[in-house]
N, C-alpha and C. Protein backbone atom coordinates (compact mmCIF):
# COMPACT_ATOMS: atom_id res chain seq x y z
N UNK A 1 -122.96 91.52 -11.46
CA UNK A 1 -121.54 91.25 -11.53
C UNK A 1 -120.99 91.42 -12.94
N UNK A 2 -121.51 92.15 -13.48
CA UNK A 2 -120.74 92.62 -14.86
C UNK A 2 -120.88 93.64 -15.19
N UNK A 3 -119.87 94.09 -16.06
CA UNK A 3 -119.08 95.42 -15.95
C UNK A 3 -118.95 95.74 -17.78
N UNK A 4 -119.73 96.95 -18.67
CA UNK A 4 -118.84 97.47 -19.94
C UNK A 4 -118.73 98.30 -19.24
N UNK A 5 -117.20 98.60 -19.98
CA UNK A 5 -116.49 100.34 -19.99
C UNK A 5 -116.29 100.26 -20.78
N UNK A 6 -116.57 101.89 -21.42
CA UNK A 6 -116.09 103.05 -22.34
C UNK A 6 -114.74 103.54 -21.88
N UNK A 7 -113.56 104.04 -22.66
CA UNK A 7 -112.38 104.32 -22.14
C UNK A 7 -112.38 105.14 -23.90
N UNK A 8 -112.60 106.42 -23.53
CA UNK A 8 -112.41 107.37 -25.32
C UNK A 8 -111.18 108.59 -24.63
N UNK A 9 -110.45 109.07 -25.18
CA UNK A 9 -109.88 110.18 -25.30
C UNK A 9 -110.58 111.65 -25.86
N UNK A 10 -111.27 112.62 -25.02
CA UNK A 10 -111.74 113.30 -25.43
C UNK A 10 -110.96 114.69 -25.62
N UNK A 11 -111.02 115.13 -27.54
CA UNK A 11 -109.79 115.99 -27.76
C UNK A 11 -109.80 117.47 -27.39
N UNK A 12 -111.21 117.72 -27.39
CA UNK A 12 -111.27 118.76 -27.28
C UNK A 12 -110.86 119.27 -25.64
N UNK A 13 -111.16 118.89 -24.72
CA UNK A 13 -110.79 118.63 -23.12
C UNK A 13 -109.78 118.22 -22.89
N UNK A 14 -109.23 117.34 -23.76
CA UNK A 14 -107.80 116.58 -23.63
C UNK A 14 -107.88 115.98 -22.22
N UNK A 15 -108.77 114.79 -22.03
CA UNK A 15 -108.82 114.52 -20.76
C UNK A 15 -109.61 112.71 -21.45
N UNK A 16 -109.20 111.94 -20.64
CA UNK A 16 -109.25 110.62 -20.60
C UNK A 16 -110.94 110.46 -20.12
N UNK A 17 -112.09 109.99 -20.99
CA UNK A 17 -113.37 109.65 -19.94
C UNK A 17 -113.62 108.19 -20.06
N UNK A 18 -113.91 107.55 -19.28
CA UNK A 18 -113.99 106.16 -18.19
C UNK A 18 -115.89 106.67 -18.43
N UNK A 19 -116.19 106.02 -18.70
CA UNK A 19 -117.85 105.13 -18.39
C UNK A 19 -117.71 103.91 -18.13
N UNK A 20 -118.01 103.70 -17.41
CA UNK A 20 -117.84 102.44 -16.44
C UNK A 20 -119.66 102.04 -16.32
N UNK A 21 -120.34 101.04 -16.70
CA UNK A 21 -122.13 100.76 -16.69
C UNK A 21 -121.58 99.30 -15.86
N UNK A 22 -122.40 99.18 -14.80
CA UNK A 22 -123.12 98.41 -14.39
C UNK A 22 -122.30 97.84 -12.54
N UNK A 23 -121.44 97.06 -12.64
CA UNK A 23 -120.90 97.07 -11.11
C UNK A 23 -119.17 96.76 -11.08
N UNK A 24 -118.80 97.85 -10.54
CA UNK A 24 -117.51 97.44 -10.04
C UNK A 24 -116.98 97.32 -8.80
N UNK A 25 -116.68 95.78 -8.83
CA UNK A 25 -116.71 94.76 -7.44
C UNK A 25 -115.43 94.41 -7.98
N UNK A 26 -115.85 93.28 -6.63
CA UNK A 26 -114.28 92.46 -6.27
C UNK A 26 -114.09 91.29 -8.15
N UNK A 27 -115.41 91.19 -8.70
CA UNK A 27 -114.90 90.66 -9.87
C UNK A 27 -114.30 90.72 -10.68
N UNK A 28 -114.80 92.45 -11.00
CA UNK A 28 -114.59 93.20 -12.25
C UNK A 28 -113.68 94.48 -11.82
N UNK A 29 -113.29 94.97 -10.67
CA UNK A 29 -112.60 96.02 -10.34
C UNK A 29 -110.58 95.73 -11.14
N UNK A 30 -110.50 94.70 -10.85
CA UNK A 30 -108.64 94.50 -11.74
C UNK A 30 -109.35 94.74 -13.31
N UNK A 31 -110.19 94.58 -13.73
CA UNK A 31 -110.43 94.64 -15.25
C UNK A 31 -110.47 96.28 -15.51
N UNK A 32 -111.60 96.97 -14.46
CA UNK A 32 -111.44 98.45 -14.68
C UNK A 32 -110.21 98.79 -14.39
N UNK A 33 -109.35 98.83 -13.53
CA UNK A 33 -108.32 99.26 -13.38
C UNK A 33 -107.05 98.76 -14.49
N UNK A 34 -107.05 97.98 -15.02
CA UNK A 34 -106.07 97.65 -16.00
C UNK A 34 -106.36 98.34 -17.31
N UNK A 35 -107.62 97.83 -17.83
CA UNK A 35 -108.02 98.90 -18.77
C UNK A 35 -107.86 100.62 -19.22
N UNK A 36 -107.98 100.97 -17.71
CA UNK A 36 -107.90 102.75 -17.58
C UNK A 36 -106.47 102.69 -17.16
N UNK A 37 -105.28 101.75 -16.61
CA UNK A 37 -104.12 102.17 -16.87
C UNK A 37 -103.72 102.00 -18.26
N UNK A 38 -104.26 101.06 -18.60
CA UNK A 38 -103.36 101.02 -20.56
C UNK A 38 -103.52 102.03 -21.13
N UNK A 39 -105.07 102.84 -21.02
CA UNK A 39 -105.54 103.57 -21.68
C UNK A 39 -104.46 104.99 -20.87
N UNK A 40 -104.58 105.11 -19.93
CA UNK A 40 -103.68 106.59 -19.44
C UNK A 40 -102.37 106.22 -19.85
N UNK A 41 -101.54 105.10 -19.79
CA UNK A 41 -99.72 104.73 -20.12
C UNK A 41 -100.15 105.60 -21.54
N UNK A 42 -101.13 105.45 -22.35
CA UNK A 42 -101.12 105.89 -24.03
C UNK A 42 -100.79 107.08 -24.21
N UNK A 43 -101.92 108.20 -22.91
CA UNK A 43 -101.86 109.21 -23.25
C UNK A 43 -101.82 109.93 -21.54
N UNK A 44 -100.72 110.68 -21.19
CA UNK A 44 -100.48 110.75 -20.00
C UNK A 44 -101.13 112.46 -19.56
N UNK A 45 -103.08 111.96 -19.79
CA UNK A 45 -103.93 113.14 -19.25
C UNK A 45 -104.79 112.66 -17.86
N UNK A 46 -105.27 114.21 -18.01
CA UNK A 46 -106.21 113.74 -16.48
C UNK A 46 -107.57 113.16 -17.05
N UNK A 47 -108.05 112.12 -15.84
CA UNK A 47 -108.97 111.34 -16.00
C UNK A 47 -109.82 111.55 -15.55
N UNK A 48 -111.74 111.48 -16.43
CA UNK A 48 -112.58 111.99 -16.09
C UNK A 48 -113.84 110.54 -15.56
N UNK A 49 -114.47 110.37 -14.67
CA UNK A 49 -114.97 109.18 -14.52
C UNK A 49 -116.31 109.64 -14.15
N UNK A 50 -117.19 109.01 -15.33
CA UNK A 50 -118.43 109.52 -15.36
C UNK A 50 -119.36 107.63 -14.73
N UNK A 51 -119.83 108.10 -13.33
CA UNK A 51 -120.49 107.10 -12.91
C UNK A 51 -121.94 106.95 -13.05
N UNK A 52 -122.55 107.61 -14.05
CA UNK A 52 -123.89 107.99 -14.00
C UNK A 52 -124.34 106.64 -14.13
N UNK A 53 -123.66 106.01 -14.67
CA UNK A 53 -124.59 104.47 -15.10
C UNK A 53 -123.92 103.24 -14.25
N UNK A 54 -122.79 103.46 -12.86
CA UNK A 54 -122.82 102.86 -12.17
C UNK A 54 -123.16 101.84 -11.08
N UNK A 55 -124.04 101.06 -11.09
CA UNK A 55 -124.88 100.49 -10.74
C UNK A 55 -124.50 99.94 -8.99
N UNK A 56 -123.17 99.80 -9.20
CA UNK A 56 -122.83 99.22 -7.36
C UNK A 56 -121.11 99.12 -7.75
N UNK A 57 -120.92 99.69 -6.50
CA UNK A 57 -119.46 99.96 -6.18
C UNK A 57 -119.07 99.32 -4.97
N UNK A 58 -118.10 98.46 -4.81
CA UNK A 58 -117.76 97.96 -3.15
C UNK A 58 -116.01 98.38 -3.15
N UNK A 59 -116.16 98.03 -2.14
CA UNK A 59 -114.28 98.52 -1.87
C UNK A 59 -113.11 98.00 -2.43
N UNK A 60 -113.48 96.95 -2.94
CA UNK A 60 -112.08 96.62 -4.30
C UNK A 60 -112.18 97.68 -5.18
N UNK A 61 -113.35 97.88 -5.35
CA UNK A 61 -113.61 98.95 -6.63
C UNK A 61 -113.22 100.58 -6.28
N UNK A 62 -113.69 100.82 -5.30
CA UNK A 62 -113.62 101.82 -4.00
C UNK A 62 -111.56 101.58 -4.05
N UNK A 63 -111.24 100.94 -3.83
CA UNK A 63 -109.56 100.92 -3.90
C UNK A 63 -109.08 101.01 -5.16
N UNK A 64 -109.79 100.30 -6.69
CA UNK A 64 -109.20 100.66 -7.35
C UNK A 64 -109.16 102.25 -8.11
N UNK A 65 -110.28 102.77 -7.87
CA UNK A 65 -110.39 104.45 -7.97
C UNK A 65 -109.51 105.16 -7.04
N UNK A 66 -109.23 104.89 -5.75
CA UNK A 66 -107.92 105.53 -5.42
C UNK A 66 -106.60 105.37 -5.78
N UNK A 67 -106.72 104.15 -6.05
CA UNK A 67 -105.10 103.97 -7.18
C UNK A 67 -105.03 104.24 -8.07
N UNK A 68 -105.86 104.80 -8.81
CA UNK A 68 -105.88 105.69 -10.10
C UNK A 68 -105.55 107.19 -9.95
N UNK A 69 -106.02 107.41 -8.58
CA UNK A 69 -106.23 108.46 -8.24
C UNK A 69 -104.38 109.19 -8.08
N UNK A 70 -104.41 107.98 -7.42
CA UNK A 70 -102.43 108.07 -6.66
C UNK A 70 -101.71 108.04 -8.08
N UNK A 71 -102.29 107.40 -9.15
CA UNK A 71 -100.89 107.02 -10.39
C UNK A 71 -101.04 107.95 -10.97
N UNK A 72 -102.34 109.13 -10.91
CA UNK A 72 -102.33 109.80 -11.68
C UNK A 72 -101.47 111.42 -11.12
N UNK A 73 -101.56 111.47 -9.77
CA UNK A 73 -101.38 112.65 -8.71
C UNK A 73 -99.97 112.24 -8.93
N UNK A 74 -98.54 110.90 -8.84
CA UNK A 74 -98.18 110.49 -9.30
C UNK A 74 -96.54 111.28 -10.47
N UNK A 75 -97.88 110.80 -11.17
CA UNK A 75 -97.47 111.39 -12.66
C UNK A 75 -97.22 112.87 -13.37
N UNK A 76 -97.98 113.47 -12.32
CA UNK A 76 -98.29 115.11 -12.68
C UNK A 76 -96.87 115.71 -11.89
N UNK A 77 -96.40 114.99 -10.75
CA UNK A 77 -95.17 115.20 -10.49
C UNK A 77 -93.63 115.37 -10.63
């Protein structure tokens, strides 16, 4: 039940990357999702989400990746 994220702006790609290590659940899923909106309001790119070190995902978490998904599809509009 705990969660670091990485949230860097990468310049050369110009694209937002999210490392997200360990589980995003019903605990920690409003923390990822608030975090990666502050971080996109900053800089209004596409977002890259590297889960390699994801450890367990359930459907709060699972919902908050589609609402990222929507603010970002969204925005490009």
């Amino acid at each position: 039940m705990s969660l670091n994220l990485e949230v860097k702006f990468d310049q050369d790609k110009e694209v937002l990357v999210v490392k997200p290590e360990g589980d995003v659940d019903i605990y920690t899923s409003i923390k990822f999702k608030n975090e990666v909106v502050s971080s996109f309001e900053e800089r209004n790119v596409d977002i890259l989400i590297d889960g390699s070190k994801l450890e367990y995902l359930d459907s709060t978490g699972l919902g908050a990746l589609i609402s990222l998904l929507k603010m970002v599809r969204e925005t490009d509009n």
